[in-house]
Protein backbone atom coordinates (compact mmCIF):
# COMPACT_ATOMS: atom_id res chain seq x y z
CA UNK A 1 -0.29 177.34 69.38
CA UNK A 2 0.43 178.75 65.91
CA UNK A 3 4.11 177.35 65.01
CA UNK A 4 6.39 180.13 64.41
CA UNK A 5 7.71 181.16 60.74
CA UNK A 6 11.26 180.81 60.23
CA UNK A 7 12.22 183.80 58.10
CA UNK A 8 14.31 184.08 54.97
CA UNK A 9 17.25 185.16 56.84
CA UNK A 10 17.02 182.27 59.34
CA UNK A 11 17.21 179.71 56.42
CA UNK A 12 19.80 181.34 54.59
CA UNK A 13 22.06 180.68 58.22
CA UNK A 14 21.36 177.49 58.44
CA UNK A 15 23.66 174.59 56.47
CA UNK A 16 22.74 173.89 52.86
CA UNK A 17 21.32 170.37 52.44
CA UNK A 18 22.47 169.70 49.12
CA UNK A 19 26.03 171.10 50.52
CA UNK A 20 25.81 168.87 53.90
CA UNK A 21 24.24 165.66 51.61
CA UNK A 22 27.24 165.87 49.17
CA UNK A 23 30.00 166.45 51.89
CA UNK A 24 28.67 163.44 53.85
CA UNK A 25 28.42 161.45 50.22
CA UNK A 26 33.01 162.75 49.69
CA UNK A 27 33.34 161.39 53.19
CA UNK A 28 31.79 157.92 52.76
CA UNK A 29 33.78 157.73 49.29
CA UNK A 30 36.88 158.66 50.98
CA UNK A 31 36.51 155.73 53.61
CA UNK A 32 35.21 153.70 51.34
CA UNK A 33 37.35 154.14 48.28
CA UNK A 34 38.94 150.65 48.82
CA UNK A 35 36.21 148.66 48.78
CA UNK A 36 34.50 150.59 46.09
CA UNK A 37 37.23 150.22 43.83
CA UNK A 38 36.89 146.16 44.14
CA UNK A 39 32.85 146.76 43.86
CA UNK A 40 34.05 148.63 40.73
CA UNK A 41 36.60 146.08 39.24
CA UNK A 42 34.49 143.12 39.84
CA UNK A 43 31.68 145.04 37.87
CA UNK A 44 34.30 145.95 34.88
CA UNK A 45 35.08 142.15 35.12
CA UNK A 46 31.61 140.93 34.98
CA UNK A 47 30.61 143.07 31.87
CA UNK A 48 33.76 142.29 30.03
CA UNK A 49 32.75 138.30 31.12
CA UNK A 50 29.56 139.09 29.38
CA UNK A 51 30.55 140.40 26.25
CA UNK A 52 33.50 138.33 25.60
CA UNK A 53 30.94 135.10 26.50
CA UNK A 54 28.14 137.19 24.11
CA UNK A 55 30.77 137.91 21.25
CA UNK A 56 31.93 133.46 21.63
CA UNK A 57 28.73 132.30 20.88
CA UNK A 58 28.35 135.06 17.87
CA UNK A 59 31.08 134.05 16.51
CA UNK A 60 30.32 130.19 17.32
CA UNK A 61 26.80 130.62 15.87
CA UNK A 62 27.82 132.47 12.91
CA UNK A 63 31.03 129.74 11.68
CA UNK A 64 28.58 126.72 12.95
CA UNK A 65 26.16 127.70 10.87
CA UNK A 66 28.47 128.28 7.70
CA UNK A 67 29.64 125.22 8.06
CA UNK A 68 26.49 123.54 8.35
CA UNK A 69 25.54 124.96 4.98
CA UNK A 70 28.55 123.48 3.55
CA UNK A 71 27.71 119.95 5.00
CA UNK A 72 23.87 120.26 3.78
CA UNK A 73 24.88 121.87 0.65
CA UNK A 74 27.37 118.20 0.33
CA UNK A 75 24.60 116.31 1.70
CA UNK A 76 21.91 117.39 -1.01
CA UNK A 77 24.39 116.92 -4.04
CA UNK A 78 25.25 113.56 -2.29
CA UNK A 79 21.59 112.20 -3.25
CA UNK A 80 21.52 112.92 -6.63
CA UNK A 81 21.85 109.90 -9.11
CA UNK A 82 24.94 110.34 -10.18
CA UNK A 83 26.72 111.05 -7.30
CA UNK A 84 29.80 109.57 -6.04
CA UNK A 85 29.25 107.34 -2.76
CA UNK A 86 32.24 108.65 -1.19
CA UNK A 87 29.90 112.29 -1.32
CA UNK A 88 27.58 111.11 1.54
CA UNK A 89 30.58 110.21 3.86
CA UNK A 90 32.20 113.26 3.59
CA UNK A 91 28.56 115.03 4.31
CA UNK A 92 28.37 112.57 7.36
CA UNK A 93 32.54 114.06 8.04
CA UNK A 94 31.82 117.61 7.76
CA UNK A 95 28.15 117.32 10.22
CA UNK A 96 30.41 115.20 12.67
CA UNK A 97 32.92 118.48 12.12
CA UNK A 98 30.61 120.90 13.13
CA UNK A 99 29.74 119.01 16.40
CA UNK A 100 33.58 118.56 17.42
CA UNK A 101 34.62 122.23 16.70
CA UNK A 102 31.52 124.32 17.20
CA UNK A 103 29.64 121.90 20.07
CA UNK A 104 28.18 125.02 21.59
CA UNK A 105 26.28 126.60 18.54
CA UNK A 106 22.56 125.99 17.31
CA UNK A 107 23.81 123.87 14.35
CA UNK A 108 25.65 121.78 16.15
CA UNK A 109 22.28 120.61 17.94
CA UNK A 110 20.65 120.03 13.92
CA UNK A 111 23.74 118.08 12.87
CA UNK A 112 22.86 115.34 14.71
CA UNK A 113 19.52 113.89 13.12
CA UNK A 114 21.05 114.58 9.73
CA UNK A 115 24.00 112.56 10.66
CA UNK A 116 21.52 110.40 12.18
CA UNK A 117 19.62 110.35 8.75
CA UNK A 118 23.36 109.28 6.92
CA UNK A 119 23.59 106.55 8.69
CA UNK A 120 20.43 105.24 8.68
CA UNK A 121 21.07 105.42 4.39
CA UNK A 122 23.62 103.39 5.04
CA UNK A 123 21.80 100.62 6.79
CA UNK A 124 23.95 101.41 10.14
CA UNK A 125 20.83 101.93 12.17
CA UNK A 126 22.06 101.23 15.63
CA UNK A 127 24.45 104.33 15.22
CA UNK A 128 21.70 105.79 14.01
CA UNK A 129 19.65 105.30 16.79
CA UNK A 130 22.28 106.84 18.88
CA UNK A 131 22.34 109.98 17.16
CA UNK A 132 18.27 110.78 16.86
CA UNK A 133 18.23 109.52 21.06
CA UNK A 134 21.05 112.50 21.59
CA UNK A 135 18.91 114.72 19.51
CA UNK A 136 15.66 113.75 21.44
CA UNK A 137 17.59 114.90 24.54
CA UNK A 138 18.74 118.22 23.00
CA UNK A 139 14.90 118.73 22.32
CA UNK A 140 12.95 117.56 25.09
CA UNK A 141 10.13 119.75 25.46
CA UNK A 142 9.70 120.77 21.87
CA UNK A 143 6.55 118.25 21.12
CA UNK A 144 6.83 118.85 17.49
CA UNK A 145 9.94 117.82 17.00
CA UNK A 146 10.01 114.96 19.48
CA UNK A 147 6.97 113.62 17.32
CA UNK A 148 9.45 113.75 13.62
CA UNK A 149 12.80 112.21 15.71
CA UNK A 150 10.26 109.30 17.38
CA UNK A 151 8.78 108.92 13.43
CA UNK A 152 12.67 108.60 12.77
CA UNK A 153 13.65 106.22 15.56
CA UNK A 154 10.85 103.95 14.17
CA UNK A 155 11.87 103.55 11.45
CA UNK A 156 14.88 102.58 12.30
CA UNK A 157 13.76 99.83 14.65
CA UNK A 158 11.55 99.03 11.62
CA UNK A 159 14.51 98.43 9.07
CA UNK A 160 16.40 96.28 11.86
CA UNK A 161 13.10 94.12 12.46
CA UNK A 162 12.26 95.38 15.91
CA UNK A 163 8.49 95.88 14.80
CA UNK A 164 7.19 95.95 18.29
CA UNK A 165 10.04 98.80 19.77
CA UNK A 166 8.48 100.89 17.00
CA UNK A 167 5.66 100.66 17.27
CA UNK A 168 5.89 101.21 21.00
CA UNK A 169 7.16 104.73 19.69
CA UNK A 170 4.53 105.57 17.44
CA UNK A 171 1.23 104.77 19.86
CA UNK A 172 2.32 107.66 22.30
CA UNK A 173 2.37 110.19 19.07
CA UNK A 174 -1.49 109.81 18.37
CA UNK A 175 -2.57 111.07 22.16
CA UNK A 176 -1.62 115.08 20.95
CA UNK A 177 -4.45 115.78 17.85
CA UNK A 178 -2.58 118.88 17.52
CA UNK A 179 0.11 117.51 16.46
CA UNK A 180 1.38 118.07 12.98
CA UNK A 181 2.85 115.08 12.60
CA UNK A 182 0.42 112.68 14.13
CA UNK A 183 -1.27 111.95 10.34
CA UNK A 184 2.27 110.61 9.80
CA UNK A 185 2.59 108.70 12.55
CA UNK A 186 -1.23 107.52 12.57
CA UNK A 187 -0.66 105.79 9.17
CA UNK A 188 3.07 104.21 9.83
CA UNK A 189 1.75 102.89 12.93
CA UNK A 190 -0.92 100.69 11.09
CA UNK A 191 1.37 99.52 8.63
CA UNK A 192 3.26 98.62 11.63
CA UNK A 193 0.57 96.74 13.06
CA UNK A 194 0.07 94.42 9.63
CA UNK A 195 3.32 93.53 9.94
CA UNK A 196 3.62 92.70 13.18
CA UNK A 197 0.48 90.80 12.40
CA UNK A 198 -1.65 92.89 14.69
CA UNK A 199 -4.79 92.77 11.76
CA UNK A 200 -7.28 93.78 14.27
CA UNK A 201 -5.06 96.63 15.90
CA UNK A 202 -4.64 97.86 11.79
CA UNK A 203 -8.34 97.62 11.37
CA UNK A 204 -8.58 100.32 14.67
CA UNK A 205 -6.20 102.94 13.48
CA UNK A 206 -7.18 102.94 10.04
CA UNK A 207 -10.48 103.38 11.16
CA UNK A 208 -9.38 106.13 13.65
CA UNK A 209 -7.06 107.77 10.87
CA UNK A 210 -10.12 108.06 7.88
CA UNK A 211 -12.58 109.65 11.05
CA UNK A 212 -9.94 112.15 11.65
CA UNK A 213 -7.95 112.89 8.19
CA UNK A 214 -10.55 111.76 5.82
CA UNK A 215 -9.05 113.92 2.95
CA UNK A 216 -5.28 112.92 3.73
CA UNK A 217 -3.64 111.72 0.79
CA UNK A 218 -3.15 108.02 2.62
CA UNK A 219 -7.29 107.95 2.94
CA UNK A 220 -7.40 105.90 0.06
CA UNK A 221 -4.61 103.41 0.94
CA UNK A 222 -6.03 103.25 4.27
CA UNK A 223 -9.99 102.82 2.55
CA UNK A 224 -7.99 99.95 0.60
CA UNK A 225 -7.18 98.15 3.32
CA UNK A 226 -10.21 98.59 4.88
C-alpha cells in the first residue's frame, strides 16, 4: 500500500524540530546549570594550569639559557693563557648556579658535563665522575651522546689509574658502526689496552680501526704501532 503524503499544511502543524531540539537543550541547561558551571570552572582552571605551567618553563628556558651563556662565555675566557685561575671556579659557580635556580630548564641538563669537564681540569675526577653519571641519566636513550659522556667517564677512570673500568666503558661503544663517535672511542680504547698491557688486545683494535677508518687522521699512529 502506497504510504500516504503528508501535505504542506500538515507539516507546518506539526512542532518545529529545531524549536522542540533547542527547548529540550534550555531545559537540560536549566537542570543542569550547577554542575555545568563546575564542568566549566574546572575547564577555566585547567587552561589557566596550562598556560601559567607553559609561560614557567618559557621563562625558565629563556633565563637558564642566558645564564648558561654567561657561564660558557666565563668558561672559554677561563682557558686562555693568561687567565686568572680563580676564572675557571667561578665558571664551575655560575654552571652549579644555573642547576640550583633554573633545575627545570634545558641548560640546566648541559651544565652538568661542563661542570663535569671543570673538575676533571682540576684533577677532582671522582666529582667528576658524579657529574657525567647524572648527565648519562638525563640522556639515556640518546646513543650519541651516551657514546661522548662514556668517552668522558674514561677518561676519567684513566687519569685516576682505573685502566680496566675504562676500558670496560669504551668496548660497548664499538658494537654501534653508526656511531659518530666510535672512531674516537676505537682508538682510546687501544691505547687503553697498551697500557693496561693488553699488547695482543691493541694489536686487534688497531687492526679493526685501519679496516674500518683507514683514512682517519689516527691511521698512521695506529699503522705505527702496528
Amino acid at each position: 500500500m502506497a504510504k500516504k503524503k503528508v501535505s504542506r499544511k500538515e507539516l507546518l502543524k506539526g512542532p518545529d524540530e529545531f524549536l522542540t531540539f533547542s527547548s529540550k537543550a534550555i531545559n537540560y541547561f536549566n537542570t543542569h546549570i550547577r554542575e555545568l558551571q563546575y564542568i566549566g570552572l574546572a575547564v577555566a582552571v585547567i587552561i589557566i594550569g596550562y598556560l601559567g605551567i607553559y609561560s614557567y618553563f618559557r621563562y625558565v628556558n629563556k633565563h637558564g639559557q642566558e645564564a648558561y651563556n654567561k657561564a660558557f662565555y666565563t668558561f672559554q675566557q677561563s682557558l686562555r693563557v693568561d687567565s686568572n685561575p680563580s676564572e675557571l671556579k667561578k665558571s664551575e659557580e655560575l654552571f652549579a648556579a644555573i642547576i640550583d635556580n633554573y633545575g627545570m630548564s634545558k641548560a640546566a641538563r648541559l651544565a652538568l658535563p661542563q661542570i663535569g669537564y671543570i673538575k676533571f681540569l682540576e684533577k677532582r675526577y671522582d666529582e667528576a665522575i658524579q657529574f657525567y653519571r647524572k648527565f648519562l641519566d638525563e640522556i639515556s636513550g640518546d646513543k650519541e651522546y651516551e657514546a661522548l659522556t662514556n668517552i668522558a667517564l674514561a677518561d676519567c677512570y684513566e687519569a685516576k689509574g682505573d685502566l680496566k673500568m675504562a676500558i670496560d666503558i669504551l668496548v660497548p661503544i664499538l658494537a654501534n658502526r653508526d656511531d659518530p663517535f666510535r672512531e674516537t672511542a676505537m682508538f682510546s680504547l687501544a691505547r687503553l689496552y697498551r697500557l693496561y698491557n693488553k699488547l695482543d688486545k691493541e694489536k686487534e683494535i688497531l687492526e679493526r680501526f685501519l679496516k674500518d677508518y683507514g683514512s682517519s687522521p689516527f691511521a698512521p699512529m695506529a699503522r705505527a704501532r702496528l
